[in-house]
Protein backbone atom coordinates (compact mmCIF):
# COMPACT_ATOMS: atom_id res chain seq x y z
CA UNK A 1 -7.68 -20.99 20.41
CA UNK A 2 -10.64 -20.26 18.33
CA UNK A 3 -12.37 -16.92 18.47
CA UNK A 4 -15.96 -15.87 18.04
CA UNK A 5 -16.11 -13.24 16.19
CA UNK A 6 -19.02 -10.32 18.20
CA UNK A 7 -21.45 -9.41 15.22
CA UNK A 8 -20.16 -5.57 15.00
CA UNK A 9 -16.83 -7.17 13.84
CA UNK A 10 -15.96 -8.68 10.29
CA UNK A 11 -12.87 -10.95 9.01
CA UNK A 12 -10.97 -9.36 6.20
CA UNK A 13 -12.38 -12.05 4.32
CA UNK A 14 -15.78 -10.67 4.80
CA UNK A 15 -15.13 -7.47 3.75
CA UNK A 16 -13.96 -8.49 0.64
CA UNK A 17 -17.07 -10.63 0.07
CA UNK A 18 -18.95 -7.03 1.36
CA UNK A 19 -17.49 -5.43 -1.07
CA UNK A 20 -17.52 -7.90 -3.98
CA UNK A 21 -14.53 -8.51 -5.05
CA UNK A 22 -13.22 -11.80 -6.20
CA UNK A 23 -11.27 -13.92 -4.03
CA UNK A 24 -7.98 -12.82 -5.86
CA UNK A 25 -8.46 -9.28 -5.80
CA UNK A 26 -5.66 -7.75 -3.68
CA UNK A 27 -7.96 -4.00 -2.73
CA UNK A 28 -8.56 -5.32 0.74
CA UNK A 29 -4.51 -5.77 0.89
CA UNK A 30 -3.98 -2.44 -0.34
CA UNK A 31 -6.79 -0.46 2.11
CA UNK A 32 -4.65 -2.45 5.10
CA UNK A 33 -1.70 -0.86 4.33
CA UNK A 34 -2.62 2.66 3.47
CA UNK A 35 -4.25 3.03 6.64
CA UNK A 36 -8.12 3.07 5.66
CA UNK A 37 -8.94 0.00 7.46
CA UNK A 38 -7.61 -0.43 10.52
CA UNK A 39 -8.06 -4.29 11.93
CA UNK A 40 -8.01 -5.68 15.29
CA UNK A 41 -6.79 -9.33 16.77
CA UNK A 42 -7.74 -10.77 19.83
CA UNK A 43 -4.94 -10.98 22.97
CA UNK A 44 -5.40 -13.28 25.73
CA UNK A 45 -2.34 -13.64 27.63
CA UNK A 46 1.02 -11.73 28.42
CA UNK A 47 2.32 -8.75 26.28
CA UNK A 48 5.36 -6.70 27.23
CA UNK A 49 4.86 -3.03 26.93
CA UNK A 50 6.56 -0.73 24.41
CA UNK A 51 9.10 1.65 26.46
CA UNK A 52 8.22 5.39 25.44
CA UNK A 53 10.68 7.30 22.99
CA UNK A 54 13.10 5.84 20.52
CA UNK A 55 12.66 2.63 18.87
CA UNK A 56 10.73 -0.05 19.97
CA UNK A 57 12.02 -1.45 23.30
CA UNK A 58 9.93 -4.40 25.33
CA UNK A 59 9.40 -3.53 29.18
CA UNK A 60 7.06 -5.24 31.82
CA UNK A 61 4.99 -7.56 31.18
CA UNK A 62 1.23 -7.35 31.75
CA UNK A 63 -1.93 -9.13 31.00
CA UNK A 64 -3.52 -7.74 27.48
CA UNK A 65 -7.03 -9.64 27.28
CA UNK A 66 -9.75 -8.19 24.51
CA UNK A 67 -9.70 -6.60 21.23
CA UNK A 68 -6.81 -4.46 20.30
CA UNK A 69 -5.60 -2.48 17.20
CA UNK A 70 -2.87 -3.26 15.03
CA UNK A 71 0.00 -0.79 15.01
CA UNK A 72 3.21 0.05 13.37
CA UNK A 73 2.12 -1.49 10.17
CA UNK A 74 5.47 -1.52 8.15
CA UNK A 75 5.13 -2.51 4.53
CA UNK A 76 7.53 -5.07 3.66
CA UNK A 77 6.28 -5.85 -0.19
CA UNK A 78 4.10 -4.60 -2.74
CA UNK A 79 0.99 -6.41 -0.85
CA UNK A 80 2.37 -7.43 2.32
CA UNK A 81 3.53 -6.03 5.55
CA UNK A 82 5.14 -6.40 9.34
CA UNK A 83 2.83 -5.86 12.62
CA UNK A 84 4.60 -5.39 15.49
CA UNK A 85 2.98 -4.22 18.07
CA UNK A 86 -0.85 -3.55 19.14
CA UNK A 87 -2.53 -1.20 21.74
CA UNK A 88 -6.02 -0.96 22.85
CA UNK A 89 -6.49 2.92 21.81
CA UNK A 90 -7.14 3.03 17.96
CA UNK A 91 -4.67 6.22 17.89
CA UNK A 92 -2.40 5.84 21.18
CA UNK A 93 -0.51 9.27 21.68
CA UNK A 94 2.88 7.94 22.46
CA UNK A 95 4.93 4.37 22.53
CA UNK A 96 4.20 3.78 26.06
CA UNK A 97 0.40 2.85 24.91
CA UNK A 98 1.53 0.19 23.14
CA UNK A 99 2.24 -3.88 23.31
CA UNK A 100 4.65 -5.83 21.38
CA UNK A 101 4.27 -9.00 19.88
CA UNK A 102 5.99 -11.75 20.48
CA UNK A 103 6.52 -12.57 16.36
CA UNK A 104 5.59 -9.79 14.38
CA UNK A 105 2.82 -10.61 11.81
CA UNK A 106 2.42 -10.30 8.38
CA UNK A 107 -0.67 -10.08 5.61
CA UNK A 108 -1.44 -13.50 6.05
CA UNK A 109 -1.62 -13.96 9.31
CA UNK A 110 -3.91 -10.96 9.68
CA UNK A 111 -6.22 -12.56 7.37
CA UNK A 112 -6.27 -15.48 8.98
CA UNK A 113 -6.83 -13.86 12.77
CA UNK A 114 -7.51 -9.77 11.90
CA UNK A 115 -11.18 -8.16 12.22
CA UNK A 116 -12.66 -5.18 11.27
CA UNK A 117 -15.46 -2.88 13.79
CA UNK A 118 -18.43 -2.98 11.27
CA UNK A 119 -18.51 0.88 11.99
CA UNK A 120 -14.62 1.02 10.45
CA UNK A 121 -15.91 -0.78 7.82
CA UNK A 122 -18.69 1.75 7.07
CA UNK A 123 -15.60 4.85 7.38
CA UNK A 124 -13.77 3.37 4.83
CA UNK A 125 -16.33 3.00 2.48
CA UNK A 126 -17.39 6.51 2.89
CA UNK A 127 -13.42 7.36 2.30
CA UNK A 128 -13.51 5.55 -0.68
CA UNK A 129 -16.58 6.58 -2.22
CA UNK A 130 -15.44 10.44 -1.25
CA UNK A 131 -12.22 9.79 -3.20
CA UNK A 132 -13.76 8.40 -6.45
CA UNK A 133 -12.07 4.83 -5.31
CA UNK A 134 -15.19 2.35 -3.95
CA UNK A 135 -13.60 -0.99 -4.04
CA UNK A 136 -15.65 -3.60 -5.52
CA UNK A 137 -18.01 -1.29 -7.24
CA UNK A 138 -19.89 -1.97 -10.70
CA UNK A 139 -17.96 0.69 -12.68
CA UNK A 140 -14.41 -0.99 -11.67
CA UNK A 141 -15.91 -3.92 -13.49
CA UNK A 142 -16.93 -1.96 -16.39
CA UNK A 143 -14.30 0.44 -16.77
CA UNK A 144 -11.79 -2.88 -16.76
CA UNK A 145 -14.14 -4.40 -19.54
CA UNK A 146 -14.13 -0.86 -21.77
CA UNK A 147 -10.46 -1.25 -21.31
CA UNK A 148 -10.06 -4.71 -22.60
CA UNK A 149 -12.59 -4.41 -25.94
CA UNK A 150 -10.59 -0.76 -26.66
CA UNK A 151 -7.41 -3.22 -26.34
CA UNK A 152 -8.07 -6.08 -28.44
CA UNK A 153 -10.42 -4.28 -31.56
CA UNK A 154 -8.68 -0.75 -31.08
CA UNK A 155 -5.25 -1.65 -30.90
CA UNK A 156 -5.07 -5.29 -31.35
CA UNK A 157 -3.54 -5.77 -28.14
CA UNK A 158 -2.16 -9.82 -27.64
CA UNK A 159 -0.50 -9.81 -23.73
CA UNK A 160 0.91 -13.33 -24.78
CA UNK A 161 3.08 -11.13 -27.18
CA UNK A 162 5.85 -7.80 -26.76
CA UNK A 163 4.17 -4.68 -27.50
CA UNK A 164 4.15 -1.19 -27.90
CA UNK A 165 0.84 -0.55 -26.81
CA UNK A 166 1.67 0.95 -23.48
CA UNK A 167 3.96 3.46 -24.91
CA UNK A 168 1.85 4.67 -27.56
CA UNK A 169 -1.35 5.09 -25.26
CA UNK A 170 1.44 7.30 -23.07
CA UNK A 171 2.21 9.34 -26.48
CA UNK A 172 -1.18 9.82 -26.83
CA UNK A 173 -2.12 10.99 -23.75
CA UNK A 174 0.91 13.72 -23.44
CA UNK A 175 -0.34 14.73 -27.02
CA UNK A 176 -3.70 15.33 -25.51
CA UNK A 177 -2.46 16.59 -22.21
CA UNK A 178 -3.42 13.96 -20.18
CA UNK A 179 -0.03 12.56 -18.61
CA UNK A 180 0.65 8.89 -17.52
CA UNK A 181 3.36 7.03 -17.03
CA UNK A 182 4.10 3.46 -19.12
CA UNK A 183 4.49 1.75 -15.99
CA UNK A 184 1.30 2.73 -14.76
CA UNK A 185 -0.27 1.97 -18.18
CA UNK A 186 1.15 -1.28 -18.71
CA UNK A 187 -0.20 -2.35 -14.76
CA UNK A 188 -4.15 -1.63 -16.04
CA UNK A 189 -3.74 -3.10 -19.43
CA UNK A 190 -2.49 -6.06 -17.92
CA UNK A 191 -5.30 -5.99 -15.11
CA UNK A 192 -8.13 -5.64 -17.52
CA UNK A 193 -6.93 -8.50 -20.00
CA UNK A 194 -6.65 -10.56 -16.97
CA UNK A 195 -9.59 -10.25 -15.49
CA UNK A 196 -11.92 -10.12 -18.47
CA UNK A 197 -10.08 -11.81 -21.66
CA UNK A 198 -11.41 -10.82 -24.40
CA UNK A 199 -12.75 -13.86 -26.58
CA UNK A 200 -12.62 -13.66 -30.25
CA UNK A 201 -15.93 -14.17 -31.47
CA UNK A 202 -16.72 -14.83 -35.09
CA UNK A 203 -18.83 -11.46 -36.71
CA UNK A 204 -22.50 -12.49 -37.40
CA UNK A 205 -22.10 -10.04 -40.19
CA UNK A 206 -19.31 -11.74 -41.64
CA UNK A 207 -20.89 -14.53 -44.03
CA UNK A 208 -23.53 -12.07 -44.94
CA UNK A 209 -20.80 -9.89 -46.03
CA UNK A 210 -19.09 -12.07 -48.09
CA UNK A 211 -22.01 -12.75 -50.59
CA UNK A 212 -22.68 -9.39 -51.16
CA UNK A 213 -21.54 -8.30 -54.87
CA UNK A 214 -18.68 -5.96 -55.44
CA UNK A 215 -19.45 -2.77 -56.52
């Protein structure tokens, strides 16, 4: 059954395009599962209700027809996830508020049937802004791009080849007291070499160069 979607609502899909990121990008994924957006789907049928206390138990059945909110959002992968139930309160205050669903649903599926209240939208982007961490923002793209020239003309970085790199920009850093782990080093090198590749262009300075006589 298709859905219209009201106008105070948008797909996940449209908040990534809001917050321009390219269709790749994985920071609409990763605001799901920490909690800072909170999507809806649209019931129209049956649901059995979540018993109250313990773990999730199904009880009678009764007619769930509107907008409801995701909950118990499990995360099952880096990027992915397990929805099992919904309820109609954003933040029911115990199990009996809730409705199970007949096949839980992963990150896929809520892209493909999830929306967001506009005025969630708006929260989360004040969140993110207030934490230094607007998605889709100019500076991501420029900090990623400082990263990659610093790579390839500071320390020759190649990701088609095994390097050091990581570990000595860690060694650095604890020399300087400013601590980071390899691991988390590694993940933005490889993010910013990704995204913008650095191209090798020929120095316009270079044939000039070569005619000049030795000293």
């Amino acid at each position: 059954m298709r859905v219209c979607v009201p106008a105070d609502y948008l797909t996940l899909h449209e908040v990534r395009e809001r917050w321009k990121l390219p269709a790749d990008s994985l920071d609409v994924h990763r605001a799901v599962l920490k909690g800072i957006l909170r999507p809806s789907l649209f019931c129209s049928g049956e649901l059995a209700m979540a018993l109250p206390g313990g773990p999730l138990q199904a009880g009678e059945r009764v007619p769930v027809v509107g907008f409801v909110y995701v909950q118990c959002l499990r995360q099952t992968d880096a990027f992915d996830c397990e929805v099992a139930a919904v309820s109609r309160e954003r933040d029911p205050v115990d199990d009996g508020a809730l409705f199970l669903l007949g096949q839980p649903l992963a990150m896929a599926d809520l892209f493909a049937q999830a929306v967001v209240m506009a005025e969630d939208v708006e929260a989360a982007e004040q969140q993110l802004a207030a934490n230094g961490q607007e998605l889709g923002a100019k500076e991501r793209g420029s900090l990623l791009r400082l990263i990659s020239i610093m790579l390839a003309d500071g320390y020759r970085y190649d990701p088609e080849r095994r390097s050091a790199v990581a570990a000595e920009i860690c060694t650095a850093g604890a020399g300087m007291g400013l601590g980071i782990s390899e691991g988390t080093a590694l993940k933005f090198l490889r993010m910013a070499v990704a995204e913008y590749p650095p191209e090798r262009v020929p120095s316009a300075f270079a044939p000039r160069a070569a005619q000049l006589p030795h000293a």
